[in-house]
C-alpha atoms as a PDB file:
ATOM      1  CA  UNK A   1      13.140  -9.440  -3.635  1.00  0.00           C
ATOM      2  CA  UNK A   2      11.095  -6.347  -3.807  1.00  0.00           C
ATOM      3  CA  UNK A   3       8.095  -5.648  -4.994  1.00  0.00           C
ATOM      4  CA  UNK A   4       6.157  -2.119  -5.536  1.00  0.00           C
ATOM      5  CA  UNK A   5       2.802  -2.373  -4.653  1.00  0.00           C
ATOM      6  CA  UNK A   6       0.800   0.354  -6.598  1.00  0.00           C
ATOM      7  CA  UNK A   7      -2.662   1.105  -5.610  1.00  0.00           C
ATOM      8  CA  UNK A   8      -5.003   3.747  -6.646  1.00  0.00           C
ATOM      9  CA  UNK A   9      -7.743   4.663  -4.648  1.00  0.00           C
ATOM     10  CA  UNK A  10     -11.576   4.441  -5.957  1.00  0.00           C
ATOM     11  CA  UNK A  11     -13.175   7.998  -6.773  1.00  0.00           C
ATOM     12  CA  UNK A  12     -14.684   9.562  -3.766  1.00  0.00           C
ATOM     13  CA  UNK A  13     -13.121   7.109  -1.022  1.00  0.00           C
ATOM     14  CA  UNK A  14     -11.234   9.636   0.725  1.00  0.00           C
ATOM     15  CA  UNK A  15     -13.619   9.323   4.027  1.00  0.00           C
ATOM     16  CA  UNK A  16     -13.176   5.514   3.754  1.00  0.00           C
ATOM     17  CA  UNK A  17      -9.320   5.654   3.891  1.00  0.00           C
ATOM     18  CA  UNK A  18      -9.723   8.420   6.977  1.00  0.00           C
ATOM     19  CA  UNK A  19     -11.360   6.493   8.670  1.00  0.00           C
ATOM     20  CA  UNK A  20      -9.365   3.333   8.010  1.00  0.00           C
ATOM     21  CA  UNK A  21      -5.758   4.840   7.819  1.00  0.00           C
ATOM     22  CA  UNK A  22      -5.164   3.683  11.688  1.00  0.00           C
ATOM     23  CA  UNK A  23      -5.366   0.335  10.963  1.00  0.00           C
ATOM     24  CA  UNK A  24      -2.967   0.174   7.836  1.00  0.00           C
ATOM     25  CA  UNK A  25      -0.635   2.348   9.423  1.00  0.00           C
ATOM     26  CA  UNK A  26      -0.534   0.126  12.720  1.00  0.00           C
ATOM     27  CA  UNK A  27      -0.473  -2.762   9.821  1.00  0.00           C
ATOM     28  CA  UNK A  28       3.030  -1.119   8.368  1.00  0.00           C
ATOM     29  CA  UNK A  29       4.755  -0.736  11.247  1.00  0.00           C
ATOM     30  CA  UNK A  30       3.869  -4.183  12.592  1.00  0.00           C
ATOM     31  CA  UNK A  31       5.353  -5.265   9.247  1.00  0.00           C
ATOM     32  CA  UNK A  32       8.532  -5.305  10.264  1.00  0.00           C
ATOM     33  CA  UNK A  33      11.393  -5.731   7.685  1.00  0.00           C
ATOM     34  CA  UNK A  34       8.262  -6.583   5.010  1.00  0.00           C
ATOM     35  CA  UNK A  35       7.401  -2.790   4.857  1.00  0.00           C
ATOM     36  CA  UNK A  36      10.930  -0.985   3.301  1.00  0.00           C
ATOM     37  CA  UNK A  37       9.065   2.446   2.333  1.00  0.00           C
ATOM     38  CA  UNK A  38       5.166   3.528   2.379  1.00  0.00           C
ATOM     39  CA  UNK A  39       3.027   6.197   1.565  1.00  0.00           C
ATOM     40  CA  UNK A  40       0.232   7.926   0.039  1.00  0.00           C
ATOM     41  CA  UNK A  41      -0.440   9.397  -3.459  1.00  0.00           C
ATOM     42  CA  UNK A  42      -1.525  13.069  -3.580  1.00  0.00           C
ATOM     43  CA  UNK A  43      -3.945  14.477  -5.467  1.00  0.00           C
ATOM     44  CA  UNK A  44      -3.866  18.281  -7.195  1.00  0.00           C
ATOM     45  CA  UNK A  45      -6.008  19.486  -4.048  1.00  0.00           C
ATOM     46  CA  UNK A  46      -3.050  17.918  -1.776  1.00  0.00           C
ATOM     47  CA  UNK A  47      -5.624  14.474  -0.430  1.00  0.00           C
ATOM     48  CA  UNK A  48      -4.902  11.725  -0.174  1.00  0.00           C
ATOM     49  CA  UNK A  49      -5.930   9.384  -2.884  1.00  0.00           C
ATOM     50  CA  UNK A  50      -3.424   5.972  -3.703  1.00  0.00           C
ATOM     51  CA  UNK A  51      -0.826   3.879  -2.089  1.00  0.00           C
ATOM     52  CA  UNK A  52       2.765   3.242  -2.778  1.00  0.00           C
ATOM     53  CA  UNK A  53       4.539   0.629  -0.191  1.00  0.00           C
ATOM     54  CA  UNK A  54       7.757  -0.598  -0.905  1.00  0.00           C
ATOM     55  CA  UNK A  55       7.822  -4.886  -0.097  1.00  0.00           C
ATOM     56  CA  UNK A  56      10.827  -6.411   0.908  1.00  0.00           C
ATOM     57  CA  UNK A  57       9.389 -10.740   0.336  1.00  0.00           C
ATOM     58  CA  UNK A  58      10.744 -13.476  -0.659  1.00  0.00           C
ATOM     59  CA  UNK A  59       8.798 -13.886  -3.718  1.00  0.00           C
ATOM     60  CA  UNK A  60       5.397 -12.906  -5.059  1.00  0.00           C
ATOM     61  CA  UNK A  61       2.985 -15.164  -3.441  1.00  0.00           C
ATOM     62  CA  UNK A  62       4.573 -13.158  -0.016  1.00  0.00           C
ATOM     63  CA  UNK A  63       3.546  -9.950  -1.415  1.00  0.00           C
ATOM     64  CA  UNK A  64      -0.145 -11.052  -2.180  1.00  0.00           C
ATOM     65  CA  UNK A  65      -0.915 -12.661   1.015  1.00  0.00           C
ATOM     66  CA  UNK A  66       0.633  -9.291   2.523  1.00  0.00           C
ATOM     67  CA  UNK A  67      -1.575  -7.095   0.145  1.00  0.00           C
ATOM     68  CA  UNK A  68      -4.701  -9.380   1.190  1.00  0.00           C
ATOM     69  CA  UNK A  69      -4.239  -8.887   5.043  1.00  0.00           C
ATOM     70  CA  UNK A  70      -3.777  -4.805   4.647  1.00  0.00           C
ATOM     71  CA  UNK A  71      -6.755  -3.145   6.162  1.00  0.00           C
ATOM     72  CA  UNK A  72      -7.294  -0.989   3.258  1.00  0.00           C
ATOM     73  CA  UNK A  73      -8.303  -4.260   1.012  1.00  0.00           C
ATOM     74  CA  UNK A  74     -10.850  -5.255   3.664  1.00  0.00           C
ATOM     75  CA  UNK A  75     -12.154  -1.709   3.681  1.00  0.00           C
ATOM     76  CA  UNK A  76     -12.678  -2.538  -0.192  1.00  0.00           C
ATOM     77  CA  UNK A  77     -10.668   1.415  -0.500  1.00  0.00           C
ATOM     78  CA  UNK A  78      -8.779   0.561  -4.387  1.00  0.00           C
ATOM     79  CA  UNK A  79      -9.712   1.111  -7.336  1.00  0.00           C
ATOM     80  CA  UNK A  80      -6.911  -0.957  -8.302  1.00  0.00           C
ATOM     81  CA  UNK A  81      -3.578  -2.607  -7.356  1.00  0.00           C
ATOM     82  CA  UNK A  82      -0.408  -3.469  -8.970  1.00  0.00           C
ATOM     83  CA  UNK A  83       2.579  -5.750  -7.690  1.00  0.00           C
ATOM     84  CA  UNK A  84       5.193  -5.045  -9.578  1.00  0.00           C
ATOM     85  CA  UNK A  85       9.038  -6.854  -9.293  1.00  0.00           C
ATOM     86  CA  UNK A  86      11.160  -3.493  -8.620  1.00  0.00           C
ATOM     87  CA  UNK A  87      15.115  -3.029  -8.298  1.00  0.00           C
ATOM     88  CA  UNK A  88      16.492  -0.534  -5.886  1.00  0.00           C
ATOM     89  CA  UNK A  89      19.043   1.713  -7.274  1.00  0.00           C
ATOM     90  CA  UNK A  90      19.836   4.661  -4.889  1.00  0.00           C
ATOM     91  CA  UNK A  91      18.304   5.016  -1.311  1.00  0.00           C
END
């Protein structure tokens, strides 16, 4: 299944996902198959500011241990995040 993990930045942590963004990117691509799409939000100013990654799990539970080992959650970065059951139609 797939699942759209949604997470929005908190307000002023663009330094802390700088100096982070190594880490989850090495993260993604170590992924594997897990990781179908990623990447980052934009603000109106063009920075960085939330995450969309694409999860290809086999269920839920999957998803949230994945979301739990990113290096963006131990660098306590969102504001907020969403797992959300999604359904690929073109792409």
């Amino acid at each position: 299944m797939r699942i759209a993990l949604i997470a929005k930045d908190k307000p002023g942590a663009l330094d802390i996902r700088k100096a982070n963004r190594d880490a989850h990117v090495a993260y993604l691509k170590s992924s594997g198959d897990t990781v179908e799409t990623a990447g980052p939000f934009l603000d109106d100013d063009g920075n960085m500011c939330g995450s969309l990654i694409i999860l290809n799990v086999e269920d839920m539970s999957e998803a949230q241990a994945w979301a739990a080992n990113d290096p963006y959650k131990a660098a306590d970065l969102f504001a907020s995040v969403e797992l959300i059951a999604w359904n690929k139609v073109l792409g």
